[in-house]
Protein backbone atom coordinates (compact mmCIF):
# COMPACT_ATOMS: atom_id res chain seq x y z
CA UNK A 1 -88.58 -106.22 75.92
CA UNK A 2 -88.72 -107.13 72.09
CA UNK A 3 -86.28 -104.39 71.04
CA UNK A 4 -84.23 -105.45 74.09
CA UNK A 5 -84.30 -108.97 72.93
CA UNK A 6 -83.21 -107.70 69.51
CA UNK A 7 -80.20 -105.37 70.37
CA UNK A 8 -78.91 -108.32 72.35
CA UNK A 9 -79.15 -110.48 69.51
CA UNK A 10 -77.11 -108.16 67.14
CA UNK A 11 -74.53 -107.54 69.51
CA UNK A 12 -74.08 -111.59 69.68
CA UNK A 13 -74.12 -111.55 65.85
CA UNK A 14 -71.54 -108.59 65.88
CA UNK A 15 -69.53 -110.43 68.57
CA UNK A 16 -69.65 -113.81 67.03
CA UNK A 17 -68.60 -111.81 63.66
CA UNK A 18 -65.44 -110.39 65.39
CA UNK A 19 -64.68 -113.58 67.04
CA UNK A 20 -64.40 -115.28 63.70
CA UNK A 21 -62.44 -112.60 62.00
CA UNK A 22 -59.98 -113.04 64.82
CA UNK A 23 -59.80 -116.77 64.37
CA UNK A 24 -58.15 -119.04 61.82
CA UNK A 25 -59.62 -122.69 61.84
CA UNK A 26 -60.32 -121.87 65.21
CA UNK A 27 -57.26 -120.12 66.13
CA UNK A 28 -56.39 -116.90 67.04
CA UNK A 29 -54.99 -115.34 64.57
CA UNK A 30 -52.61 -113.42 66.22
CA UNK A 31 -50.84 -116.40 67.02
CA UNK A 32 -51.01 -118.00 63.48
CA UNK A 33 -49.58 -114.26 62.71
CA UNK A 34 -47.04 -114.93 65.39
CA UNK A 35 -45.22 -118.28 64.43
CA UNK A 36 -45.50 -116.80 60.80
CA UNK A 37 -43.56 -114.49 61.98
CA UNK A 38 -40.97 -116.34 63.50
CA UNK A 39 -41.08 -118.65 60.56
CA UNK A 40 -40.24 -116.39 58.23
CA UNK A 41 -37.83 -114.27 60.21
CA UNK A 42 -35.30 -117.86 60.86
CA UNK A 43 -36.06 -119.04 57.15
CA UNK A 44 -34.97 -115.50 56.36
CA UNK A 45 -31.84 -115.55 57.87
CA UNK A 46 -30.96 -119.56 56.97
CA UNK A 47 -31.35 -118.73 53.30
CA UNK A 48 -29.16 -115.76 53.99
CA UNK A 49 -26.23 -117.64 54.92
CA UNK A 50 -26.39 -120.40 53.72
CA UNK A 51 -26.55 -118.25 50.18
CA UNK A 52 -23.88 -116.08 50.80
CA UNK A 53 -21.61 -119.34 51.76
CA UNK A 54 -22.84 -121.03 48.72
CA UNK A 55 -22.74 -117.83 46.74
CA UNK A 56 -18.61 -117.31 47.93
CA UNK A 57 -17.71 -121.38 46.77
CA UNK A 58 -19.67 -121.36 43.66
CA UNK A 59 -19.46 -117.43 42.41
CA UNK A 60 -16.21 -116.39 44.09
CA UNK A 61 -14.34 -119.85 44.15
CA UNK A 62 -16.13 -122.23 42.73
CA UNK A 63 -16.37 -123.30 38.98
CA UNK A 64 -19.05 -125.09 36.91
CA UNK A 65 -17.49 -127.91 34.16
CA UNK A 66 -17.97 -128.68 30.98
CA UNK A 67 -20.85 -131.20 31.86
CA UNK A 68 -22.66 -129.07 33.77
CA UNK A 69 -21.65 -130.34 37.38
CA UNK A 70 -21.80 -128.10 40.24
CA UNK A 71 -18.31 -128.15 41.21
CA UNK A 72 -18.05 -126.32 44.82
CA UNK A 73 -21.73 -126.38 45.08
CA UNK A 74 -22.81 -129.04 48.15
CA UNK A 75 -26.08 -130.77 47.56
CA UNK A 76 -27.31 -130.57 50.95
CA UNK A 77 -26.49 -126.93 51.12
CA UNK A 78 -27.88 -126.13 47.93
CA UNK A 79 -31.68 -127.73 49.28
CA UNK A 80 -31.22 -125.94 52.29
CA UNK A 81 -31.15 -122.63 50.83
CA UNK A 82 -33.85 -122.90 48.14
CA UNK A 83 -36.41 -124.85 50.94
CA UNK A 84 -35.20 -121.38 53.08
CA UNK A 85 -35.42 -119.02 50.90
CA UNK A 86 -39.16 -120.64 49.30
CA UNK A 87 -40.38 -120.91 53.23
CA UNK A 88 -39.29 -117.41 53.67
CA UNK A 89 -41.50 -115.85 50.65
CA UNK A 90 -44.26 -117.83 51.07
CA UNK A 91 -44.65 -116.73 54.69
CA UNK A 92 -44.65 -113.46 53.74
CA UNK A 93 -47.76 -113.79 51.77
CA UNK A 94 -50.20 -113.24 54.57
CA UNK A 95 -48.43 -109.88 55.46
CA UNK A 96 -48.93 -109.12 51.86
CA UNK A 97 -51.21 -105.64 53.18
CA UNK A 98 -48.35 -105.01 55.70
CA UNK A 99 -45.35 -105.09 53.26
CA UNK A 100 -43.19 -101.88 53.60
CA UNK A 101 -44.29 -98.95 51.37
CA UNK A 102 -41.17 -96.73 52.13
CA UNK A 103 -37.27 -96.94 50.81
CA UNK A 104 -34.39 -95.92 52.94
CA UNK A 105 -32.51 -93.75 49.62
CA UNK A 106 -30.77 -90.91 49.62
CA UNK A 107 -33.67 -89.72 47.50
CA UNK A 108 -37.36 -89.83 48.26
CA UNK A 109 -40.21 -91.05 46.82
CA UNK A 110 -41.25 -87.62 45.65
CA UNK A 111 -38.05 -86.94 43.75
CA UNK A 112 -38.79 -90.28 42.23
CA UNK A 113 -42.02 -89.77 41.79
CA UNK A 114 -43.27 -92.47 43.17
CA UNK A 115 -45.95 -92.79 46.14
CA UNK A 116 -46.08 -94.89 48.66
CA UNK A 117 -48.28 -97.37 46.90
CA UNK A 118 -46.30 -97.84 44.32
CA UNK A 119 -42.74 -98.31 46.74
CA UNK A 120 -45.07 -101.22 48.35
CA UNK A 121 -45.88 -103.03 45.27
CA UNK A 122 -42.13 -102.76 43.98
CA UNK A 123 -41.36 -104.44 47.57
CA UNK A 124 -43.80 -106.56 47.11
CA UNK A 125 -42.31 -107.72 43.61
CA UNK A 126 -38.85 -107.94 44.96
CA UNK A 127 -39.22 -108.81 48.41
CA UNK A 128 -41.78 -111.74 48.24
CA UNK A 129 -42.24 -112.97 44.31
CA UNK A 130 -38.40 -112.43 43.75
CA UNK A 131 -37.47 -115.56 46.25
CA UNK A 132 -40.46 -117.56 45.58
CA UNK A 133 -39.88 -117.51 41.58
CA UNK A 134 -35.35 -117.55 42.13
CA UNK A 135 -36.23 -120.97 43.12
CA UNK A 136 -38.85 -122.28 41.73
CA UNK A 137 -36.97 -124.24 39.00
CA UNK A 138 -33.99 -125.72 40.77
CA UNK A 139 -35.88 -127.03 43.29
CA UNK A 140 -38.20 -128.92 40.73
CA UNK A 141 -35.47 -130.03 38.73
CA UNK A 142 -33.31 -131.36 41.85
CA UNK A 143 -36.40 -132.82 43.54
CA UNK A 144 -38.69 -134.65 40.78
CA UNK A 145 -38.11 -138.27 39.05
CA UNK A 146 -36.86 -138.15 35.81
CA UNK A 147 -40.25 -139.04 34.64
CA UNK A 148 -42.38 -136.33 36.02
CA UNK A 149 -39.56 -133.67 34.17
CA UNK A 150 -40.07 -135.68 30.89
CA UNK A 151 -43.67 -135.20 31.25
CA UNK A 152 -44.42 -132.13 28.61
CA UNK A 153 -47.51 -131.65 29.96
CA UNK A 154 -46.81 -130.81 33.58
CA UNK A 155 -43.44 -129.22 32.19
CA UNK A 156 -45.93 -126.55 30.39
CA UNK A 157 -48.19 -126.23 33.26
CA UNK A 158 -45.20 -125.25 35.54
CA UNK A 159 -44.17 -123.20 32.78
CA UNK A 160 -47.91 -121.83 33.25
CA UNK A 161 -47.27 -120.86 36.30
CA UNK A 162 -44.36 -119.58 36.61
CA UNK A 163 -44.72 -117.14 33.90
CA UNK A 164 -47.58 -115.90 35.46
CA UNK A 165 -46.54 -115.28 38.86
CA UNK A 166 -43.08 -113.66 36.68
CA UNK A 167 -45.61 -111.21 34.76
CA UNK A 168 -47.70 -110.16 37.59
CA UNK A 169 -44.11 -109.16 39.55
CA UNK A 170 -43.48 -106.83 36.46
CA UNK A 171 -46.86 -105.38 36.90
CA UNK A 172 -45.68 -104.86 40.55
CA UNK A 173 -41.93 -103.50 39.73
CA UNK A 174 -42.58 -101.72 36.61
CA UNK A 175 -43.35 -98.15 38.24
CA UNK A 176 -40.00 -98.55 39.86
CA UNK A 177 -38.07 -99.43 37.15
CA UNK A 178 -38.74 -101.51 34.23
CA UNK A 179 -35.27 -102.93 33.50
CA UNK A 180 -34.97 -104.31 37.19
CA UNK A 181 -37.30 -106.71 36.48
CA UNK A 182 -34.95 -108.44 34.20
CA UNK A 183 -32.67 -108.92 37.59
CA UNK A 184 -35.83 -110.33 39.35
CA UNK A 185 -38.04 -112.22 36.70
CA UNK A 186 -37.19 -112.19 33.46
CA UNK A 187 -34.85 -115.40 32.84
CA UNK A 188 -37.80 -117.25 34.59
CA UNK A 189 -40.49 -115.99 32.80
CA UNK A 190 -38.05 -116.84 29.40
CA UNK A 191 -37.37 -120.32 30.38
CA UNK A 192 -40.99 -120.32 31.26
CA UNK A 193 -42.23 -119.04 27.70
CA UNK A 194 -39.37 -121.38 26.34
CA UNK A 195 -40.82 -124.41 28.04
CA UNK A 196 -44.59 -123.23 26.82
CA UNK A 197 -43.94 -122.58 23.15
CA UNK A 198 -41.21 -124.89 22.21
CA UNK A 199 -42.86 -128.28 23.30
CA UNK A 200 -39.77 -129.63 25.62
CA UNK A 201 -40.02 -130.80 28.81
CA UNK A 202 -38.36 -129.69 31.38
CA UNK A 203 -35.56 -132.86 31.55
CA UNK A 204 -35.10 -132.37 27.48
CA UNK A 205 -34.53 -128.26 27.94
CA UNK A 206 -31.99 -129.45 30.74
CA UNK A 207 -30.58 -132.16 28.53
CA UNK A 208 -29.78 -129.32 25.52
CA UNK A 209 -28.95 -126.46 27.48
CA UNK A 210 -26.82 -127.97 30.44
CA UNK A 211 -26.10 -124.10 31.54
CA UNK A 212 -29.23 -122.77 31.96
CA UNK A 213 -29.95 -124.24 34.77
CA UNK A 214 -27.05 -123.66 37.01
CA UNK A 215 -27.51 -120.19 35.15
CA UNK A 216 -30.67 -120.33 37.84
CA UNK A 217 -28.97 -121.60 40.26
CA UNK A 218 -26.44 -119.33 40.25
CA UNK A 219 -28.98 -116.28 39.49
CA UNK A 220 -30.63 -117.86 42.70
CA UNK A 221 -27.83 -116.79 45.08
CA UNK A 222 -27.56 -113.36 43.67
CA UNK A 223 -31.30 -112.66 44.05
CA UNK A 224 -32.31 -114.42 47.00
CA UNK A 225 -28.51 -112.77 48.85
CA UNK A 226 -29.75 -109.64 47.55
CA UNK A 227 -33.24 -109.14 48.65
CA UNK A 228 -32.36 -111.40 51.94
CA UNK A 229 -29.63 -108.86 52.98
CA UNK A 230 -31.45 -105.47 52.47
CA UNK A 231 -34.83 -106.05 54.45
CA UNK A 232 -32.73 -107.42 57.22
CA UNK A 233 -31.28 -104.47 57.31
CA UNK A 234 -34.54 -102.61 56.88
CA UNK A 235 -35.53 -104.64 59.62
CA UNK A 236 -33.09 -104.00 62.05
CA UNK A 237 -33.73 -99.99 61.32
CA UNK A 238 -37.33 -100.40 61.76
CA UNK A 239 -36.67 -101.82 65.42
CA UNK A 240 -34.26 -98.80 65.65
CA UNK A 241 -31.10 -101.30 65.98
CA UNK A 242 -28.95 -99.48 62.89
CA UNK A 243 -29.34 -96.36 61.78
CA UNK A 244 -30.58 -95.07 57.95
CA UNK A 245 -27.02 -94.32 57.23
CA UNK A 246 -25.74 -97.75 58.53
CA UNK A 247 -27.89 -99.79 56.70
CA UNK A 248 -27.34 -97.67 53.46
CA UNK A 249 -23.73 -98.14 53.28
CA UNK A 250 -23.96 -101.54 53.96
CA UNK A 251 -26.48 -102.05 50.92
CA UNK A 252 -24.80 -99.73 48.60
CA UNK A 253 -20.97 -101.63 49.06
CA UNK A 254 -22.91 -105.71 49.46
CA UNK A 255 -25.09 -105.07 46.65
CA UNK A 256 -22.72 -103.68 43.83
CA UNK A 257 -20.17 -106.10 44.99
CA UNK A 258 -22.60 -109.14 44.31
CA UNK A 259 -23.77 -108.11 40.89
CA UNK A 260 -20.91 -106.99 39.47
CA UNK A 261 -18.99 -110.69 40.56
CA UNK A 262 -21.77 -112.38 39.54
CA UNK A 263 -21.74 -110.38 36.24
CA UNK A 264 -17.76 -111.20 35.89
CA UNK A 265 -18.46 -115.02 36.43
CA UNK A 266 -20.85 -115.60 33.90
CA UNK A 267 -19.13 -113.59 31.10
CA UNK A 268 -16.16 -115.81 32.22
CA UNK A 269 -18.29 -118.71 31.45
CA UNK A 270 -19.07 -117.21 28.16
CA UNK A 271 -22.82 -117.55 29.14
CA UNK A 272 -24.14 -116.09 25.28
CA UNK A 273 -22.81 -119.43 23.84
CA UNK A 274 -24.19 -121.65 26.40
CA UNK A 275 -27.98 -119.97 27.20
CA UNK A 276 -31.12 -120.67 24.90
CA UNK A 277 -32.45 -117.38 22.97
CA UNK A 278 -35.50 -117.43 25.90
CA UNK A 279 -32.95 -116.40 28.74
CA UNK A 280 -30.15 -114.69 26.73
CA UNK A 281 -32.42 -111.79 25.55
């Protein structure tokens, strides 16, 4: 009777165990997982098109004066994206353990030698941190009083931040490729280091370098367009509704086309004259 009593006991504990693994403040967690989900899947696809709008006026016909106003850019717009494409990262975070760990290439991850690991932590840099840090700044900037952005202490505790979040992505991409994180991260983690070491805050860094801002917002739209397009497409092929060879000549003609235009606009803009040393490099 007392080992009966027992065993019951323990499979209560066990049960009650389960239950609350299953549960997030008390709900199920496949449902939290659920809306998530959906979340990030509309937020996804908002911050794709509204970039690759914004990303055709500003980068494609759009110009940036000599005062640093955003020409073709449309305020509204412009929030819309970066609240998108921030909503879209940040609800990826509790699928961290269930972001992809394969590529669809025309090589494999043996004749890179890479293993599957290390293809999930380079998605992991690109695919979550990438959007999360692309807009970390503008929004800030477009979205705090003047005072709070003259405040050097909270600029160098964003700065902080940001620069840490931008080193562990390199820690994530750097089996992949070193130099791509200098697509993904490095003009943050710069203006991040810039902000840390040279004592401005973040209105005076805006106030002497009028370009290196919509530098980021510009950079935005590349990355966030980028990263947005392919794992929609990676999507659709994992729900078998394009095939591997579909969605790789749709990445290999969007994304040259979008770096090499964005390349061409900034050199147009003579962007070595106009950047301080921390983004430049």
């Amino acid at each position: 009777s007392r080992e009966s009593d027992h065993t019951h006991t323990q499979i209560i504990m066990v049960s009650s165990k389960k239950e609350r693994n299953y549960t997030f403040l008390g709900v199920d967690k496949r449902y939290v997982q659920t809306y998530t989900g959906l979340l990030h899947a509309i937020s996804s696809l908002a911050a794709l098109i509204f970039g690759n709008y914004l990303y055709a006026r500003c980068i494609l016909l759009g110009s940036i004066d000599s005062e640093g106003s955003s020409g073709y850019y449309h305020d509204e717009l412009q929030t819309l994206f970066y609240v998108s494409a921030l909503v879209s990262g940040l609800t990826l975070l509790p699928f961290w353990d269930k972001v992809q760990s394969w590529q669809l290439s025309t090589t494999t991850l043996e004749e890179k030698g890479l293993s599957h690991g290390q293809m999930q932590n380079f998605n992991r840099g690109r695919g979550v941190l990438a959007t999360i840090l692309a807009v970390a700044y503008p929004l800030i900037h477009r979205h705090s009083s003047e005072g709070v952005l003259k405040n050097v202490m909270f600029s160098r505790a964003v700065g902080a931040v940001v620069a840490t979040v931008a080193y562990y992505q390199y820690t994530l991409i750097r089996d992949y490729g070193k130099t791509l994180f200098i697509v993904y991260g490095g003009s943050k983690l710069g203006y991040s280091l810039h902000l840390m070491l040279s004592g401005d805050s973040l209105y005076s860094l805006k106030e002497d370098y009028p370009y290196a801002m919509e530098y980021l917002e510009k950079e935005a739209l590349l990355v966030v367009g980028c990263v947005q397009f392919g794992f929609m497409w990676y999507y659709l092929h994992s729900r078998k509704l394009a095939s591997k060879e579909l969605v790789q000549n749709a990445c290999k003609r969007y994304h040259p086309i979008f770096l090499f235009t964005f390349v061409i606009h900034i050199t147009m803009d003579k962007w070595w004259k106009l950047l301080p040393w921390s983004i430049s490099w």
